[in-house]
Protein backbone atom coordinates (compact mmCIF):
# COMPACT_ATOMS: atom_id res chain seq x y z
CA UNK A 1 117.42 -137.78 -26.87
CA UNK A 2 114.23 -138.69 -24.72
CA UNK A 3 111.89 -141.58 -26.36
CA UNK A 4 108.63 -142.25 -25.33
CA UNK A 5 107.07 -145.27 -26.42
CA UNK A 6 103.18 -146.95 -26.56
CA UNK A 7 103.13 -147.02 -22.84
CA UNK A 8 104.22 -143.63 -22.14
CA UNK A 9 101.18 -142.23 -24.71
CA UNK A 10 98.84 -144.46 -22.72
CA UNK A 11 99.96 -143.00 -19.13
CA UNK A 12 99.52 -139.52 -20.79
CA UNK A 13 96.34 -140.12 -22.30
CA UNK A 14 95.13 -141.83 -19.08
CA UNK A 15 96.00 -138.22 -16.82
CA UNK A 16 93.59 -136.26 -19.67
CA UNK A 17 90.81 -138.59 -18.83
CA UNK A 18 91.92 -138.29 -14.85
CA UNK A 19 94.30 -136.22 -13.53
CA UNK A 20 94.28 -138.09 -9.91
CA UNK A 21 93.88 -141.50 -11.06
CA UNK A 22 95.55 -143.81 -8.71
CA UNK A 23 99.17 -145.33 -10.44
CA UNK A 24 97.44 -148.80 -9.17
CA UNK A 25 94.36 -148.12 -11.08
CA UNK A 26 96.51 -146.86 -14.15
CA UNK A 27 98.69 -149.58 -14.22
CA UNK A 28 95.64 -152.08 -14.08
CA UNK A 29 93.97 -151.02 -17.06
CA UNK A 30 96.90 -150.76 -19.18
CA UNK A 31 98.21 -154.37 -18.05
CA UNK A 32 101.74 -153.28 -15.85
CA UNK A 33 102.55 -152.84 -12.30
CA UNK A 34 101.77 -150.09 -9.85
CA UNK A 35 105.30 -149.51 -9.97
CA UNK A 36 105.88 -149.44 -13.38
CA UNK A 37 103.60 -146.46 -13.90
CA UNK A 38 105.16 -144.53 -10.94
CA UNK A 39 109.23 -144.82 -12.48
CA UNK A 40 107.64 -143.98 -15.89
CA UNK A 41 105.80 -140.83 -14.31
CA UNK A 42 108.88 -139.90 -12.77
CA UNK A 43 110.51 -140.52 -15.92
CA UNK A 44 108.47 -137.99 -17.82
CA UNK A 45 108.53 -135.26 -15.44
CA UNK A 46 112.35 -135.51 -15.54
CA UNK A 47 112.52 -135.82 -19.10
CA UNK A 48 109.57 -134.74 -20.97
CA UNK A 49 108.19 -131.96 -18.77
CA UNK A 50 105.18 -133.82 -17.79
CA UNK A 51 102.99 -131.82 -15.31
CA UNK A 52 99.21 -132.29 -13.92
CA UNK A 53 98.00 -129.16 -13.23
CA UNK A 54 94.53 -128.19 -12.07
CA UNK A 55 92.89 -125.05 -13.66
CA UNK A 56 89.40 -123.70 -13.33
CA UNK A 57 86.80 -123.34 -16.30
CA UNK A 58 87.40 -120.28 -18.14
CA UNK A 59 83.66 -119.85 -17.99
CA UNK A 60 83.17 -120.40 -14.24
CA UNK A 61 85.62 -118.05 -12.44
CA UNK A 62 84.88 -114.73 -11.85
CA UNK A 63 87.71 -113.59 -14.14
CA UNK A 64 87.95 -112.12 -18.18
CA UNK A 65 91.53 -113.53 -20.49
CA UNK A 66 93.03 -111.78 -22.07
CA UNK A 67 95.40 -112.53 -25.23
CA UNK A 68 98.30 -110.23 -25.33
CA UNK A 69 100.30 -110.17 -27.93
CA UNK A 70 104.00 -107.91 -27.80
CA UNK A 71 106.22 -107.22 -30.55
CA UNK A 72 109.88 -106.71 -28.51
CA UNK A 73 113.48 -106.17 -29.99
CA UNK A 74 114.92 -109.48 -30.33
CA UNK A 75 117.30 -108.36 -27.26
CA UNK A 76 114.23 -107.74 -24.69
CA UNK A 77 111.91 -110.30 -26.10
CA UNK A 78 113.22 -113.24 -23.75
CA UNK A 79 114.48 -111.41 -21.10
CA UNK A 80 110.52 -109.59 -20.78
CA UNK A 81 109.39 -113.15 -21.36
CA UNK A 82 110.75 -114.93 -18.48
CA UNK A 83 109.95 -111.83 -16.46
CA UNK A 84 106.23 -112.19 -17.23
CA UNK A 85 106.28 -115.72 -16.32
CA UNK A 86 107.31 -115.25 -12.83
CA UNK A 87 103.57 -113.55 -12.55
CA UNK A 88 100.54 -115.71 -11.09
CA UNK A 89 98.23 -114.14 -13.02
CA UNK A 90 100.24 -114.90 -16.49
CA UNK A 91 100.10 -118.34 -18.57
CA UNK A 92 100.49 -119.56 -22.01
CA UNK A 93 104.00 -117.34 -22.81
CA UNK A 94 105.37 -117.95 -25.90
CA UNK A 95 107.70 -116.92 -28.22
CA UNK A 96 107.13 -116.13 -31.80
CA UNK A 97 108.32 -114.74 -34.96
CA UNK A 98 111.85 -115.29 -34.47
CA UNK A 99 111.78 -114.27 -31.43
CA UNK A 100 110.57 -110.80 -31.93
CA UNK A 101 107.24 -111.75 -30.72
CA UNK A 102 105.62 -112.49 -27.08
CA UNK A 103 102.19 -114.21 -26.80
CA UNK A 104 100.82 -114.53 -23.25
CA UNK A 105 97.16 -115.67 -21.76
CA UNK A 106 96.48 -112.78 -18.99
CA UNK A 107 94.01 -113.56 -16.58
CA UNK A 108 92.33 -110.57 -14.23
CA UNK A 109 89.19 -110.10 -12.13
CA UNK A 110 86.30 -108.46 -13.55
CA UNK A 111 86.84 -105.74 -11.28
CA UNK A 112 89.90 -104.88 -12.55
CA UNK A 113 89.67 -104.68 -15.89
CA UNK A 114 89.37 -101.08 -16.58
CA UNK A 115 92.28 -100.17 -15.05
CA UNK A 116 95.08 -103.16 -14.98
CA UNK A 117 98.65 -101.74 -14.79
CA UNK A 118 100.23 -104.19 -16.30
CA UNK A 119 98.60 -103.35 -19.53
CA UNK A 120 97.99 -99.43 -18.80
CA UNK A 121 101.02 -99.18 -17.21
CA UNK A 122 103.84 -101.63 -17.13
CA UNK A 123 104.15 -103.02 -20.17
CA UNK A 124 103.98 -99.85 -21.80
CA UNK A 125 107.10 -98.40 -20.32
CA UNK A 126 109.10 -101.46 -20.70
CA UNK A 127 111.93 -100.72 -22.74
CA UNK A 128 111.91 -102.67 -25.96
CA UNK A 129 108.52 -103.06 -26.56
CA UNK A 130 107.32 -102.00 -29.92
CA UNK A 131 103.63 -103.12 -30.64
CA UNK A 132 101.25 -104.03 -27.84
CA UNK A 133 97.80 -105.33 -29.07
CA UNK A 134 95.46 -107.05 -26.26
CA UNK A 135 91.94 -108.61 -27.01
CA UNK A 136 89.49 -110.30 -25.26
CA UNK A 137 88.69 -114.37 -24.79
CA UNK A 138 85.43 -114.14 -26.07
CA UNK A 139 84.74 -117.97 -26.28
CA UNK A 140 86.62 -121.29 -26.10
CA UNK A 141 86.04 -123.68 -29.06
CA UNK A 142 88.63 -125.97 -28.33
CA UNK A 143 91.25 -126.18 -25.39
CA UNK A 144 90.86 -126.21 -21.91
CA UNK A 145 89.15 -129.63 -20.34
CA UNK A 146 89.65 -130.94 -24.14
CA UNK A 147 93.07 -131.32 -24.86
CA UNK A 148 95.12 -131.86 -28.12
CA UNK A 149 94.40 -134.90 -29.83
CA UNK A 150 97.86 -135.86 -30.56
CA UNK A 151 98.32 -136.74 -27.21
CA UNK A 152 95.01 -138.91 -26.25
CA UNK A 153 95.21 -141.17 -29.41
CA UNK A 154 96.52 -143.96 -27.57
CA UNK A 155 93.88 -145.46 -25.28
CA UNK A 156 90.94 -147.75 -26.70
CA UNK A 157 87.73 -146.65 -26.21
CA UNK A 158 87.07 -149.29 -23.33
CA UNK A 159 90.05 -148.74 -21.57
CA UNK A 160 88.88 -144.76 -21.35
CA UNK A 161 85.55 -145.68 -19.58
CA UNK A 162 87.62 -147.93 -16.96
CA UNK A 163 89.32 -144.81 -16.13
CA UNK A 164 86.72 -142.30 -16.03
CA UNK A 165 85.82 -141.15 -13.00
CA UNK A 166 82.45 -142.37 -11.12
CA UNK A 167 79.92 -139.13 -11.14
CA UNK A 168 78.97 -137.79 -8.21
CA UNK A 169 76.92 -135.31 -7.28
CA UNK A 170 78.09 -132.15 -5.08
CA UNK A 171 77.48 -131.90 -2.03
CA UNK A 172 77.56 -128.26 -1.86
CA UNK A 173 76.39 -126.06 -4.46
CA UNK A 174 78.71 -123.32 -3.79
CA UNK A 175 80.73 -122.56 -6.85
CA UNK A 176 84.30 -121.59 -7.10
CA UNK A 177 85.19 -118.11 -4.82
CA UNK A 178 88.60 -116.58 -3.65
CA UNK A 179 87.83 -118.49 -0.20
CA UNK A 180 89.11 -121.31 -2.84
CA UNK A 181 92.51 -119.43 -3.96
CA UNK A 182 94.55 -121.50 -2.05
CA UNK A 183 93.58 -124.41 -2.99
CA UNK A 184 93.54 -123.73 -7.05
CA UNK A 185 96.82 -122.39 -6.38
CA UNK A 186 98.37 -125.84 -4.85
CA UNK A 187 96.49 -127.77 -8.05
CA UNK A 188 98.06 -125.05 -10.14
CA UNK A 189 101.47 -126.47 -9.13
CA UNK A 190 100.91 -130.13 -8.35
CA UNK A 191 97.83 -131.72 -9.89
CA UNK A 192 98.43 -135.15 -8.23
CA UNK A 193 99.29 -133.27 -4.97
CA UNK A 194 98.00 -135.67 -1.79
CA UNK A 195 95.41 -134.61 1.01
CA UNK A 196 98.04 -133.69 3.55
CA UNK A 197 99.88 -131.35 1.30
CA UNK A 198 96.79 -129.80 -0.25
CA UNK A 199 96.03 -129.56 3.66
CA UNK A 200 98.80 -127.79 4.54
CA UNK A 201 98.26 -125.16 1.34
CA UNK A 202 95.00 -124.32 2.43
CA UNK A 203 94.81 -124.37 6.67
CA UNK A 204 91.92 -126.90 6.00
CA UNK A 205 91.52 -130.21 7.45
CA UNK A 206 92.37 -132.99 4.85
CA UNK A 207 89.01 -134.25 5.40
CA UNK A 208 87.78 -130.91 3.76
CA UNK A 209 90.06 -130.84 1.41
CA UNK A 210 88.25 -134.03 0.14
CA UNK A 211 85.07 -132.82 0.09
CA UNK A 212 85.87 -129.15 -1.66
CA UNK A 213 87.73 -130.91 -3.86
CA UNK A 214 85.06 -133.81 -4.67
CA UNK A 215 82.30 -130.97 -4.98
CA UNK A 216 84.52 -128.30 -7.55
CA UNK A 217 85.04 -131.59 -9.71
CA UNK A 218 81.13 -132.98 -9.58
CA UNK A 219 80.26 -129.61 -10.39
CA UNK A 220 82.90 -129.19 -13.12
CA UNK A 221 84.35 -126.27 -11.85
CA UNK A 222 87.89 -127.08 -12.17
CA UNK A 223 89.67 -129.85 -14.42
CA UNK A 224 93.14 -131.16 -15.13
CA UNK A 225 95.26 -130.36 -17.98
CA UNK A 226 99.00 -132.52 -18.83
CA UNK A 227 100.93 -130.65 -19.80
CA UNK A 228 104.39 -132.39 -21.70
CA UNK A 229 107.21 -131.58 -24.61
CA UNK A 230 104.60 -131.72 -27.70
CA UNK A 231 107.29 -132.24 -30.26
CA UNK A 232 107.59 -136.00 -27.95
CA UNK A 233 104.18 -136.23 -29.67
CA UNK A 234 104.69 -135.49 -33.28
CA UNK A 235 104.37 -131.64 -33.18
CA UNK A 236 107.74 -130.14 -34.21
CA UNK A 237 106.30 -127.51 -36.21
CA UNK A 238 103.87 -125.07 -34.13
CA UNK A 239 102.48 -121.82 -35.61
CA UNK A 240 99.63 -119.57 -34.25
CA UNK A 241 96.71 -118.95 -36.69
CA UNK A 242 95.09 -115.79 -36.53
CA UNK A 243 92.38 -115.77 -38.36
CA UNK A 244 89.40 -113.17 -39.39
CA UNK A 245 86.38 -115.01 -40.46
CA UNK A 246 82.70 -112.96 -40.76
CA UNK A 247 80.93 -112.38 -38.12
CA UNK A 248 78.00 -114.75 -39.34
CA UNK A 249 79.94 -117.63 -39.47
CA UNK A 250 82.26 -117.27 -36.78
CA UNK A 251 80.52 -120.43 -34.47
CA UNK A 252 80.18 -122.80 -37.65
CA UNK A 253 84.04 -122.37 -37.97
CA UNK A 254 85.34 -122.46 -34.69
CA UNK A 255 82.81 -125.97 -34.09
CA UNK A 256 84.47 -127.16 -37.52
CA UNK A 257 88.26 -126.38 -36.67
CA UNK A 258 87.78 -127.57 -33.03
CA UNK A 259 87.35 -130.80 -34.45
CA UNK A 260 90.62 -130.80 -36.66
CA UNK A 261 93.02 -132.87 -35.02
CA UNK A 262 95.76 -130.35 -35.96
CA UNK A 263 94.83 -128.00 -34.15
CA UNK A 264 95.54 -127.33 -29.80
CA UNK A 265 93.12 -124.80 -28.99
CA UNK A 266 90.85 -122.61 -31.07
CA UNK A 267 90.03 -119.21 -29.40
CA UNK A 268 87.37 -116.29 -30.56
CA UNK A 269 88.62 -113.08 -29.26
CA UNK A 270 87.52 -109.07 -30.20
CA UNK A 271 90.17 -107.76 -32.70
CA UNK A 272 90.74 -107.70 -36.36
CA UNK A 273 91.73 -111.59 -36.06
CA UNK A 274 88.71 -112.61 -34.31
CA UNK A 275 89.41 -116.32 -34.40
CA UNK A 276 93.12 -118.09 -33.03
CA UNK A 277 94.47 -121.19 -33.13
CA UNK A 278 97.39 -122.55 -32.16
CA UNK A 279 98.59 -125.71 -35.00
CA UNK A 280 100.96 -128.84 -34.33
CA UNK A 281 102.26 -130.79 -36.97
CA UNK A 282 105.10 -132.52 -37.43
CA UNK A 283 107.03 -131.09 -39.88
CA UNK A 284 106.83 -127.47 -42.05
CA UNK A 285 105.59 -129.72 -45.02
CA UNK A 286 102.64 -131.01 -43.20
CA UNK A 287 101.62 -127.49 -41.71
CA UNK A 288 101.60 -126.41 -45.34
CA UNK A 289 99.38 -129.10 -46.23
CA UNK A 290 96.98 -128.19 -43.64
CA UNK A 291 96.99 -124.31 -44.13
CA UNK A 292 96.48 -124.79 -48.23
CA UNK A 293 94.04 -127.99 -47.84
CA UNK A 294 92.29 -127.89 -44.79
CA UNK A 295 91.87 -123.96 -44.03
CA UNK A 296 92.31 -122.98 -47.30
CA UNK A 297 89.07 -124.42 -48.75
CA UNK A 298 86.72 -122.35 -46.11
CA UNK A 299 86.24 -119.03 -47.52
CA UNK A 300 84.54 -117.70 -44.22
CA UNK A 301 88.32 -117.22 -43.56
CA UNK A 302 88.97 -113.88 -45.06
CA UNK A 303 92.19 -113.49 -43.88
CA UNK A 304 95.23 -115.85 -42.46
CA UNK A 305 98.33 -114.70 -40.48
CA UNK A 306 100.65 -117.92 -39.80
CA UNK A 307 103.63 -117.25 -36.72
CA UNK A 308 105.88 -119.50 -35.43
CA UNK A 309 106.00 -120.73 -32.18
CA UNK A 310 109.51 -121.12 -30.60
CA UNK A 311 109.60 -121.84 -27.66
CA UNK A 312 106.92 -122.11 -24.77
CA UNK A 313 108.11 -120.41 -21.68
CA UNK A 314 105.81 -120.86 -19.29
CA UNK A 315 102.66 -123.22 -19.48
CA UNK A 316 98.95 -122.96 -17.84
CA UNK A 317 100.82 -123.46 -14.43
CA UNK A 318 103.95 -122.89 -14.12
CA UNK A 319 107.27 -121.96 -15.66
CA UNK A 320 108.60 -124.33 -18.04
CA UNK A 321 112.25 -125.15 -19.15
CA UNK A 322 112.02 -123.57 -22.30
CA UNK A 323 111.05 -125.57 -25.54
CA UNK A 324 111.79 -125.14 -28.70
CA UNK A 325 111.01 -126.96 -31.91
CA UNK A 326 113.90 -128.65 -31.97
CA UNK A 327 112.86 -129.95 -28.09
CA UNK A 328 113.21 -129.83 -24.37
CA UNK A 329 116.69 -127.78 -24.13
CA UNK A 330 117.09 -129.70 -20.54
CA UNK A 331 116.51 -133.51 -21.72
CA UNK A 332 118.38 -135.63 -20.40
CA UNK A 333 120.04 -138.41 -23.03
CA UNK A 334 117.90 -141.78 -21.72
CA UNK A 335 116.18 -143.88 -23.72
CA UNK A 336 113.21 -145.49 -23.01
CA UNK A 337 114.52 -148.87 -22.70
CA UNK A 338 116.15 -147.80 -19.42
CA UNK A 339 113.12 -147.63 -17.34
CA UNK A 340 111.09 -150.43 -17.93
């Protein structure tokens, strides 16, 4: 069984604050060698599933989300799941409700949102579906650039600002386009990808691959997300929260629950559950405690629907060895005191 231990957390919680920090500036702040960060890095992504992805804002792009969510015989549900992952314009897949369930972030250009086939066309004549239901991302509470709090508790508060990166202001004002594709596409699947091989993705000189990248990040249009196995971090028991809280109150909710540290991301969407969450907690017991003491006392929450999470099949960038709550089905049987 992978362990991670106080320095693990703190190379984690350093990649939230920057992605592309330097393992020499890394190592520096949290008092080891250069090398010592790069074998536990490697460690992780062998073992924990530790990726760097980068992402653009979900209110920069030209492009609407969509939250799908597929009720499947338990005989098609996986089988449809993995085949959804394999799409670029897919994230998020996850499995639910013993298994009978799908959840899936689907991204699409404005331009194409009247007439998408995989939701007009595709999915509906996929055998073993049984419910479809798709609804808009109206509004990000939490999630995104601001990750779960269970896994940047580790740093002090002094040791963050050494690793935050120096502002700078963009050189360009041109925001993100499609003349950018190929280069959100290489982030998408190495974060911590170097010059030459971003150079390579794009046909641009590594030179400009500086600069575009130095100018999407002053301007905030993209940002990097770490991605790991969450139950490494003390969230064994996941469940999605769909919520339907009035209208009037919707923003004074999803402000209070974004600040719950329980909680992963907090979504508004259209629908009859017009506010989603997505919980971690470490044990059945302790989501109880949070659904009957925490949520339970806000009766702008007229209703509550509590599902499972699984396993997580695919991730905002790639396809993941699937997790369950029970943990990474691939982990390799290391312990932590090996790599130091």
């Amino acid at each position: 069984m992978t362990v991670i231990d106080e320095l693990d957390r703190g190379i984690v919680h350093a990649l939230h604050i920057d992605g592309r920090a330097p393992f020499s500036r890394i190592g520096t702040v949290l008092g080891v060698s250069t090398q010592t960060v790069a074998r536990r890095y490697r460690r992780l992504r062998a073992e924990a599933g530790l990726r760097v992805v980068g992402l653009s804002r979900l209110d920069r792009d030209d492009h609407t989300r969509w939250l799908v969510r597929l009720g499947a015989t338990t005989t098609a549900a996986r089988t449809l799941a993995h085949s959804l992952a394999r799409r670029p314009d897919t994230s998020w897949i996850k499995l639910l409700s013993g298994g009978t369930e799908i959840l899936l972030i689907l991204r699409m250009s404005h331009q194409a949102d009247a007439a998408h086939p995989l939701l007009l066309q595709e999915i509906p004549r996929t055998a073993g579906i049984t419910t479809v239901s798709a609804h808009y991302v109206l509004h990000t509470y939490l999630g995104g650039p601001t990750p779960w709090h269970g896994q940047v508790a580790t740093l002090t508060e002094h040791q963050q600002r050494q690793l935050t990166p120096p502002h700078h202001d963009a050189l360009s004002a041109r925001g993100l386009s499609s003349a950018d594709d190929a280069l959100l596409s290489a982030l998408q699947a190495d974060g911590r990808a170097g010059l030459a091989e971003l150079a390579a993705a794009t046909g641009w000189s590594p030179a400009t691959v500086a600069r575009r990248l130095a100018d999407l990040r002053a301007q905030g249009e993209i940002f990097f997300d770490v991605q790991s196995d969450d139950t490494l971090f003390g969230a064994a028991t996941q469940a999605l929260l769909w919520m339907s809280v009035a209208p009037a109150r919707l923003d004074q909710v999803g402000l209070e629950l974004a600040r719950h540290p329980e909680l992963a991301f907090v979504l508004a969407t259209t629908g009859p559950s017009n506010l989603v969450a997505q919980a971690m907690c470490p044990n059945p017991s302790a989501l109880h405690h949070y659904l009957t003491r925490r949520l339970g006392s806000d009766d702008a929450i007229r209703t509550l629907e509590v599902t499972p999470v699984l396993a997580t099949v695919k991730a905002a960038g790639h396809v993941t060895a699937e997790r369950t709550r029970h943990g990474t089905a691939s982990r390799r049987s290391k312990s932590a005191a090996n790599s130091k």
